[in-house]
C-alpha atoms as a PDB file:
ATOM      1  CA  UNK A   1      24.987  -1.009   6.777  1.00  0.00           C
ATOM      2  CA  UNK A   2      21.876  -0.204   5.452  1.00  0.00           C
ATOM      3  CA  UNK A   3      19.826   2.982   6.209  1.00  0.00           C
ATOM      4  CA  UNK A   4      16.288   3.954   4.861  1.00  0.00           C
ATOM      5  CA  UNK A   5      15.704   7.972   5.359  1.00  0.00           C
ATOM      6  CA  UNK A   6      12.203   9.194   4.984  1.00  0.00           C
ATOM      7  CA  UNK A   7      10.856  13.083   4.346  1.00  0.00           C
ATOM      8  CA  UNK A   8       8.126  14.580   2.520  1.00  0.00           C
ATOM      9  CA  UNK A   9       5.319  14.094   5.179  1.00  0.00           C
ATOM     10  CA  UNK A  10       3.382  16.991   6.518  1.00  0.00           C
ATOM     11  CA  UNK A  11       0.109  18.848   7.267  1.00  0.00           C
ATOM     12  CA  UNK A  12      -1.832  19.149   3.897  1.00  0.00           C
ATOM     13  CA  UNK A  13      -5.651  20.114   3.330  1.00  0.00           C
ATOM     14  CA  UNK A  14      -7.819  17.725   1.859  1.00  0.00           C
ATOM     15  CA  UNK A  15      -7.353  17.621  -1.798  1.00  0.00           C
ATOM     16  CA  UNK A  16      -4.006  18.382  -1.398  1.00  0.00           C
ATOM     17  CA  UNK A  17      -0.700  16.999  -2.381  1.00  0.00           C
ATOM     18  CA  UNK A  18       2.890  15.584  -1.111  1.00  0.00           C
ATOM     19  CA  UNK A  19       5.738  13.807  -2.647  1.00  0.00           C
ATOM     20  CA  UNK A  20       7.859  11.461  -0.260  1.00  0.00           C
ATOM     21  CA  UNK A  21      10.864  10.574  -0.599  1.00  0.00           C
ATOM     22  CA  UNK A  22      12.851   7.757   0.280  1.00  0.00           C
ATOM     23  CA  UNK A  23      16.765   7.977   0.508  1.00  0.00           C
ATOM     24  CA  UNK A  24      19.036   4.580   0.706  1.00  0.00           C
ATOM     25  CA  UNK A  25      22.330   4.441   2.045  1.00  0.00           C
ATOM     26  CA  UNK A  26      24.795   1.353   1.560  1.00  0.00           C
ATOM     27  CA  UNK A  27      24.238  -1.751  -1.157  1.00  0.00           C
ATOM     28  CA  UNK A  28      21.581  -4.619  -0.969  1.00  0.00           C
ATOM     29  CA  UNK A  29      22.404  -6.875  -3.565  1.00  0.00           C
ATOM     30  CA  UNK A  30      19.344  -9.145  -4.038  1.00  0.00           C
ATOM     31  CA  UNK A  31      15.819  -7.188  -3.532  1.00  0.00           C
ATOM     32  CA  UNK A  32      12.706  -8.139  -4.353  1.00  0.00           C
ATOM     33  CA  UNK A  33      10.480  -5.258  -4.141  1.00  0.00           C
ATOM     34  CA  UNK A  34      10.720  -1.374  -2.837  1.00  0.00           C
ATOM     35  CA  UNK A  35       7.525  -0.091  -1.104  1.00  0.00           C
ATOM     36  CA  UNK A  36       5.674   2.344   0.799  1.00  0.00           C
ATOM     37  CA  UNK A  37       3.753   1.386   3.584  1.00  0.00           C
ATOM     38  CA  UNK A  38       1.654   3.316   6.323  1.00  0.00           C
ATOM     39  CA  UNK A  39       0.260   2.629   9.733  1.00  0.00           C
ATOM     40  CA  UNK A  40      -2.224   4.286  11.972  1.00  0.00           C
ATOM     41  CA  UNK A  41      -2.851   3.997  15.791  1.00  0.00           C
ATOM     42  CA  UNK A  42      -4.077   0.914  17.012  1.00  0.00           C
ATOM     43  CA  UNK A  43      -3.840  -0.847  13.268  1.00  0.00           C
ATOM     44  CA  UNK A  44      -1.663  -3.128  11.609  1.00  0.00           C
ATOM     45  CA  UNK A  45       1.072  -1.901   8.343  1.00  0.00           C
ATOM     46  CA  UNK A  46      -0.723  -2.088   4.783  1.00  0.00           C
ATOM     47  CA  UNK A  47       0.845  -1.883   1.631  1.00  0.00           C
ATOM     48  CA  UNK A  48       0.115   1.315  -0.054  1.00  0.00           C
ATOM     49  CA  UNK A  49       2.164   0.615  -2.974  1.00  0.00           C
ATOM     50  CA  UNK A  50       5.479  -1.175  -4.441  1.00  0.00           C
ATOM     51  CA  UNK A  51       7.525  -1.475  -7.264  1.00  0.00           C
ATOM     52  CA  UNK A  52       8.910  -5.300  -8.197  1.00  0.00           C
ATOM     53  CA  UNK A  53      12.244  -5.396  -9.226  1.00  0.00           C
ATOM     54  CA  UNK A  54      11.713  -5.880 -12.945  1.00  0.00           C
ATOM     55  CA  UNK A  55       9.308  -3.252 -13.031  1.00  0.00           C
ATOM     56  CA  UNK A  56       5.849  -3.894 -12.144  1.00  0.00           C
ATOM     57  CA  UNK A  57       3.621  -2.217  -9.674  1.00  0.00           C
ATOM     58  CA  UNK A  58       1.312  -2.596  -7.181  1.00  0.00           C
ATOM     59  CA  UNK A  59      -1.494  -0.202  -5.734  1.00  0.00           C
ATOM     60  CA  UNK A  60      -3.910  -0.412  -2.564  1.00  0.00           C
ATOM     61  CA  UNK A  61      -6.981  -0.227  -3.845  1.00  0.00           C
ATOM     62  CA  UNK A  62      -7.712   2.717  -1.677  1.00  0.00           C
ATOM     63  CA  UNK A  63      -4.816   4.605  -3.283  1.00  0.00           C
ATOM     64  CA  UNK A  64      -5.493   3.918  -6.992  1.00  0.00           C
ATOM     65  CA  UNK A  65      -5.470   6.549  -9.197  1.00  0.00           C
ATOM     66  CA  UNK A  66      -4.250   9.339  -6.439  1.00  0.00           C
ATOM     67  CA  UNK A  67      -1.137   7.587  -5.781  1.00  0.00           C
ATOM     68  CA  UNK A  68       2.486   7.010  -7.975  1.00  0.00           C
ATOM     69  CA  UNK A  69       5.274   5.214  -6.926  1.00  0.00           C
ATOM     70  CA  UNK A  70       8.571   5.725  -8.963  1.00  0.00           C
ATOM     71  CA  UNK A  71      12.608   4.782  -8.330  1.00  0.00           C
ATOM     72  CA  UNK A  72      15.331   6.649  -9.305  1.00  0.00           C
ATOM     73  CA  UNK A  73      18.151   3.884  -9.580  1.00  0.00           C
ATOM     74  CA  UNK A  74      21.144   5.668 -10.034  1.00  0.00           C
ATOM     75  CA  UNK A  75      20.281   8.081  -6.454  1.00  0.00           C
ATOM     76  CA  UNK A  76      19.007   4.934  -4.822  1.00  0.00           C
ATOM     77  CA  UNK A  77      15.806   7.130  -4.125  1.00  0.00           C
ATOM     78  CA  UNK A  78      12.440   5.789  -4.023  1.00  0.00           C
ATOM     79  CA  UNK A  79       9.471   8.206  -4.292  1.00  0.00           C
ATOM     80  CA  UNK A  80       5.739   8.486  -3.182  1.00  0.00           C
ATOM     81  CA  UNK A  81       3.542  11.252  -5.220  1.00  0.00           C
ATOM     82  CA  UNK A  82       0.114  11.197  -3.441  1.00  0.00           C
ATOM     83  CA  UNK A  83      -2.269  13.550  -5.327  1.00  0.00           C
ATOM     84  CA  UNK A  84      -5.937  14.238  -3.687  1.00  0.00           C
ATOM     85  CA  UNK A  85      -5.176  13.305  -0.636  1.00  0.00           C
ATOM     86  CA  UNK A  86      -8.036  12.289   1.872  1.00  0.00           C
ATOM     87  CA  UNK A  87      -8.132  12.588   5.473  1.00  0.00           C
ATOM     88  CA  UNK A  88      -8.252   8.350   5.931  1.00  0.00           C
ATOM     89  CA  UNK A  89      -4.922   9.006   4.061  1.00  0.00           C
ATOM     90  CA  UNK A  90      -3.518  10.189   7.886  1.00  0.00           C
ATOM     91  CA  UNK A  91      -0.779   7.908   8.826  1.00  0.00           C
ATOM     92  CA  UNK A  92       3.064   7.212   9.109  1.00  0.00           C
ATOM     93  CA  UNK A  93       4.028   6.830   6.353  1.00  0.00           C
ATOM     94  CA  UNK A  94       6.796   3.846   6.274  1.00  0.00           C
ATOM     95  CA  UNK A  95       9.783   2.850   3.161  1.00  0.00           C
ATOM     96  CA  UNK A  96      10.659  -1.063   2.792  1.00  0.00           C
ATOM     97  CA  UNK A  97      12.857  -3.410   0.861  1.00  0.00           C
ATOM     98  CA  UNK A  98      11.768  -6.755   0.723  1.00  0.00           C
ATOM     99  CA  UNK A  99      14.744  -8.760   0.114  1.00  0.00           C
ATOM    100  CA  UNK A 100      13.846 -12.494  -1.627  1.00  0.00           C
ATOM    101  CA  UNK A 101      14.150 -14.593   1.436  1.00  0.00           C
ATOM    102  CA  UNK A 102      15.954 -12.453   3.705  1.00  0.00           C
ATOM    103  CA  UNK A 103      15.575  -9.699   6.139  1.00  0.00           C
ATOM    104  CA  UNK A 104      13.459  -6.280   5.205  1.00  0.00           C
ATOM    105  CA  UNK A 105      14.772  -2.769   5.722  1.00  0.00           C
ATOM    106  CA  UNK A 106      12.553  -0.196   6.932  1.00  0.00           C
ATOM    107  CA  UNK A 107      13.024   3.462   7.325  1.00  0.00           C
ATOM    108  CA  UNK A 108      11.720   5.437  10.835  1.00  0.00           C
ATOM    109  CA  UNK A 109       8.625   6.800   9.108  1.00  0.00           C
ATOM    110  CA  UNK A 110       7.398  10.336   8.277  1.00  0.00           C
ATOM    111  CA  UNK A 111       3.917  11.707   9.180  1.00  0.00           C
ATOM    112  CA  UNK A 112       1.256  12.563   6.789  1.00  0.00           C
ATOM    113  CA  UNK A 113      -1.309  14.063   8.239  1.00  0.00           C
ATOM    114  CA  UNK A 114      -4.548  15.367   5.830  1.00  0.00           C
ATOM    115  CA  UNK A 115      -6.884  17.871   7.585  1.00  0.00           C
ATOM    116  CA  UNK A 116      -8.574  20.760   7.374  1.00  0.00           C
END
């Protein structure tokens, strides 16, 4: 069985920084893509970013240059660094495998909350 952990989130001030993390447990053995993803109240999921199995990212526009998402294979970890953070950066913050044709994993979300 597959599980998706979260942790990382937090309170940070405005400018600040946080690294998530992202911890798998059990095998998937075709995936397409690994990605974070974050949803306020009252709004739909959006991609913040994702890595393509093969090695190619992608970045919400919003997020470019701030954000850097990075795998570690071999601890089946998938990270988040999110540098000058911005209070419309507030969300739950959401880790997903998109499996070619099949079903997605999600983890249960952490909180990232930027305020002063």
């Amino acid at each position: 069985q597959v599980q998706l952990v979260e942790s990382g989130g937090g309170l940070v001030q405005p400018g600040g920084s946080l690294r998530l993390s992202c911890a798998q447990s059990g095998n998937i053995f075709s995936v397409y893509a690994w990605g974070w993803y974050r949803q306020t109240p009252g709004k739909r999921r959006e991609l913040v970013a994702r890595i393509i199995n093969g090695g190619s990212t992608n970045y919400a526009d919003s997020v470019k240059g701030r954000f850097t998402i990075s795998r570690d294979s071999a601890k089946n970890a998938l990270y988040l660094q999110m540098n000058n953070l911005k209070p419309e950066d507030t969300a739950v913050y959401y880790c997903n495998i998109d499996q070619p044709g099949g079903v997605d994993f999600w983890g249960q979300g952490t909180q990232v909350t930027v305020s002063s």
